[in-house]
N, C-alpha and C. Protein backbone atom coordinates (compact mmCIF):
# COMPACT_ATOMS: atom_id res chain seq x y z
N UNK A 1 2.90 -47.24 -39.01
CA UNK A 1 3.79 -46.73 -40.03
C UNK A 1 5.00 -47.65 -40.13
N UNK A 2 5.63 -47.86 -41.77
CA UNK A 2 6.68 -48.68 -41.78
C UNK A 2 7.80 -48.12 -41.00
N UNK A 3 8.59 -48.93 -41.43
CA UNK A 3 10.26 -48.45 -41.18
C UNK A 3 10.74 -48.10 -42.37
N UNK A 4 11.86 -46.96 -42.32
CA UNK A 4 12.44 -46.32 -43.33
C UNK A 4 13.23 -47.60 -43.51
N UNK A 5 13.80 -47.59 -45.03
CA UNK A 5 14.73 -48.40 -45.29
C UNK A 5 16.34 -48.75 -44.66
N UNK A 6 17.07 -47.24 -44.25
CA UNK A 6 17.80 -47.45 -43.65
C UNK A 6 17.61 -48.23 -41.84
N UNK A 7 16.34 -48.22 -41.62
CA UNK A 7 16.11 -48.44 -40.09
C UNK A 7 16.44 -50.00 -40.46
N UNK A 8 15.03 -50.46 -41.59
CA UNK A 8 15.15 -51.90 -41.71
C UNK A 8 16.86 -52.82 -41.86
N UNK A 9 17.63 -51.86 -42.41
CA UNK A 9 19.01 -52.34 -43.00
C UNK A 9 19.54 -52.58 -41.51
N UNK A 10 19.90 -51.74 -40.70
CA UNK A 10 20.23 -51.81 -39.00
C UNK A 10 19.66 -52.59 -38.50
N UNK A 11 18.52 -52.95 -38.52
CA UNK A 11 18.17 -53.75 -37.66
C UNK A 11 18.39 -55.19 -38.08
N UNK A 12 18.56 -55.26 -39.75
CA UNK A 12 19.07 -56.50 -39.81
C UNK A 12 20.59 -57.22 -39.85
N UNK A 13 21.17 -56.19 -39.99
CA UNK A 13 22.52 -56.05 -39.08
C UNK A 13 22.96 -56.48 -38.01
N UNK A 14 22.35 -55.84 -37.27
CA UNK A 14 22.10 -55.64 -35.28
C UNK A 14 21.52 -57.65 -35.32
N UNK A 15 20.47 -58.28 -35.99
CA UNK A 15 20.34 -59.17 -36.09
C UNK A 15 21.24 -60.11 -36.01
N UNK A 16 21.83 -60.00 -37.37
CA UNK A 16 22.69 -61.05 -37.96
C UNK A 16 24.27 -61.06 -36.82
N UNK A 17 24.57 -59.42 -36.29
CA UNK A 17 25.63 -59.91 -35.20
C UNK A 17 25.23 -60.44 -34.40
N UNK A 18 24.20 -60.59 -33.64
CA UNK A 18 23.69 -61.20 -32.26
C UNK A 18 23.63 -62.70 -32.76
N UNK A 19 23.21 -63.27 -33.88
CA UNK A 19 23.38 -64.56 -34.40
C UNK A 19 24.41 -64.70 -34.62
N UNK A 20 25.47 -64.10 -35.22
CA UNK A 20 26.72 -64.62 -35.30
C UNK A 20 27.50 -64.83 -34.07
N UNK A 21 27.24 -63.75 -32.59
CA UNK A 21 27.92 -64.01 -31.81
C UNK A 21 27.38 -65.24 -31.02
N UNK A 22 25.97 -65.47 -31.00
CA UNK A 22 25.79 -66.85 -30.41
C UNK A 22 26.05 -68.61 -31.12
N UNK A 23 26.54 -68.27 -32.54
CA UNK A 23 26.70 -69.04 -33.23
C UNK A 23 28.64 -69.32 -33.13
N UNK A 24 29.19 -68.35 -32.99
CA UNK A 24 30.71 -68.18 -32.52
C UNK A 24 30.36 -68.93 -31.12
N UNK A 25 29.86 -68.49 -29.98
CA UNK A 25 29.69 -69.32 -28.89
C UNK A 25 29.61 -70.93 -28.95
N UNK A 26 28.70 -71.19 -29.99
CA UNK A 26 28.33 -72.35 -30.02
C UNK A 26 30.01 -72.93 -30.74
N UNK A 27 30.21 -72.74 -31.14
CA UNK A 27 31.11 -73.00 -32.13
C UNK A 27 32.47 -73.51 -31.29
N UNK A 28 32.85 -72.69 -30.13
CA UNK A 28 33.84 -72.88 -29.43
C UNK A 28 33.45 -74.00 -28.81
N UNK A 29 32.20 -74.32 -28.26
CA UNK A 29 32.03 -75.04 -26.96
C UNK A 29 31.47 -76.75 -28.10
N UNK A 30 31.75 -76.33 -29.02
CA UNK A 30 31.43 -78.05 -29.88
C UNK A 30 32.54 -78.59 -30.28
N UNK A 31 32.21 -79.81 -30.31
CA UNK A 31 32.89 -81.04 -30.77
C UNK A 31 33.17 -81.12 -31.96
N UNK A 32 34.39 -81.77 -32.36
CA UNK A 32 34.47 -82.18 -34.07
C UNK A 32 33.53 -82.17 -35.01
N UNK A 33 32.53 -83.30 -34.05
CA UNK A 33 31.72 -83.85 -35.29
C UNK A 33 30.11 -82.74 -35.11
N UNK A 34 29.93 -81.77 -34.45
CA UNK A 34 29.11 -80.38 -34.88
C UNK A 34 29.67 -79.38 -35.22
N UNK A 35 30.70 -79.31 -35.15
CA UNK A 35 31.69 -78.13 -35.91
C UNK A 35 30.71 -77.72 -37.39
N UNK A 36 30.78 -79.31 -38.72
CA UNK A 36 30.88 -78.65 -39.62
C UNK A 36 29.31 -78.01 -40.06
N UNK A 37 28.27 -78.44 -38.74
CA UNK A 37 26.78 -77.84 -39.66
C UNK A 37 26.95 -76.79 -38.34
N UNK A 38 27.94 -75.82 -37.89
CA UNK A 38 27.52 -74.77 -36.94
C UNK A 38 28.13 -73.81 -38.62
N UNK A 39 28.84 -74.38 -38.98
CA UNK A 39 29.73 -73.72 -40.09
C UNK A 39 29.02 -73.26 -41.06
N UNK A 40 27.87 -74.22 -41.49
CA UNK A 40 26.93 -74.04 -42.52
C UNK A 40 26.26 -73.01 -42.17
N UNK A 41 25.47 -73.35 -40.83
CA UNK A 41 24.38 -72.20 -40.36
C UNK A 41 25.42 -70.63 -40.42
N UNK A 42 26.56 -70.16 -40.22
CA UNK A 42 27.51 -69.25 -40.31
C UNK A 42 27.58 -69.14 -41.26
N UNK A 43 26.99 -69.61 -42.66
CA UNK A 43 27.85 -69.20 -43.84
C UNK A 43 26.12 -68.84 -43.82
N UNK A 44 25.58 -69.33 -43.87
CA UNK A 44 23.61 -69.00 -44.19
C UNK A 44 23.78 -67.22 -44.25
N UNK A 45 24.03 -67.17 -42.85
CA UNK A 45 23.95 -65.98 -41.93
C UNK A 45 24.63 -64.85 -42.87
N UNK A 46 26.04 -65.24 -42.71
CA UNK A 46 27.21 -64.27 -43.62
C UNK A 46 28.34 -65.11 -44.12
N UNK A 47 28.18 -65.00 -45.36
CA UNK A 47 29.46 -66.44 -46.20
C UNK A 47 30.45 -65.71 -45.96
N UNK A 48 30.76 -63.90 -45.57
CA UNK A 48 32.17 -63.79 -45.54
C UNK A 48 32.84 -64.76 -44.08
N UNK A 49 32.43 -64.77 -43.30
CA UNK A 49 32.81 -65.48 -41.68
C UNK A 49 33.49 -66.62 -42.09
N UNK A 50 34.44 -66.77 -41.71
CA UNK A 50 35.18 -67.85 -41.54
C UNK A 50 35.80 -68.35 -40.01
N UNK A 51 35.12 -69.14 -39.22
CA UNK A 51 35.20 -69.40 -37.99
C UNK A 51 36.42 -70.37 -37.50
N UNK A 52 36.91 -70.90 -38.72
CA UNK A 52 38.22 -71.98 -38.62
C UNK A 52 39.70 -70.66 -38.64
N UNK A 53 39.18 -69.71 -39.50
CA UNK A 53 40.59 -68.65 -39.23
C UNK A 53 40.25 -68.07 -38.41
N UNK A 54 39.40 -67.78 -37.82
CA UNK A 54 38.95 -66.75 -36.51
C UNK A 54 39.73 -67.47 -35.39
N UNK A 55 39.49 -68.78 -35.30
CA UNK A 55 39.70 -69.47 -33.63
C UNK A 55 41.21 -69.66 -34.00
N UNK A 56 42.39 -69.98 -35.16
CA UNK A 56 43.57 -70.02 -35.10
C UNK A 56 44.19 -68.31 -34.95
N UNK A 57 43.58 -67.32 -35.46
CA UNK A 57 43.87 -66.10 -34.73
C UNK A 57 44.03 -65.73 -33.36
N UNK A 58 42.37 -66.40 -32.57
CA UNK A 58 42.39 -66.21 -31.58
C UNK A 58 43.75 -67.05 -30.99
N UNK A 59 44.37 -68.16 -31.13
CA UNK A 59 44.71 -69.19 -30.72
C UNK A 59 46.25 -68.60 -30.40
N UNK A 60 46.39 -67.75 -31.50
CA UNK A 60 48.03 -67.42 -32.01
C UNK A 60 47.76 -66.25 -31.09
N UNK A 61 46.93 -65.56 -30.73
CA UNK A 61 47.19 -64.21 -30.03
C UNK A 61 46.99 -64.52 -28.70
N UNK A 62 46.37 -66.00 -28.26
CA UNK A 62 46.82 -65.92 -26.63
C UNK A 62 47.78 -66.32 -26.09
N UNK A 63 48.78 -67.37 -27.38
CA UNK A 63 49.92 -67.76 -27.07
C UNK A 63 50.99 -66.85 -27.05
């Protein structure tokens, strides 16, 4: 038996955060010059993410 529609919607949700949080991982631990295709694959995922204002947030709130 399928999945109800709302199941399918969650689970691709539940997806797309677990990719975004290993893609945020990646993101911290790279260099300049992979920065801008971790950025691409992040916008694939969800174009709202913006990972360049995320890390100056983070940046301003540990200082």
């Amino acid at each position: 038996m399928g999945r109800v529609e709302r199941q399918r919607d969650l689970a691709r949700k539940r997806t797309r955060r677990a990719k975004l949080r290993r893609l945020r991982e990646k993101y911290r631990k790279a260099n300049e010059s992979e920065r801008p295709e971790i950025i691409e694959k992040v916008r694939l995922v969800s174009p709202l993410v913006n990972l360049v204002e995320e890390e100056a947030n983070q940046e301003k709130a540990e200082s």
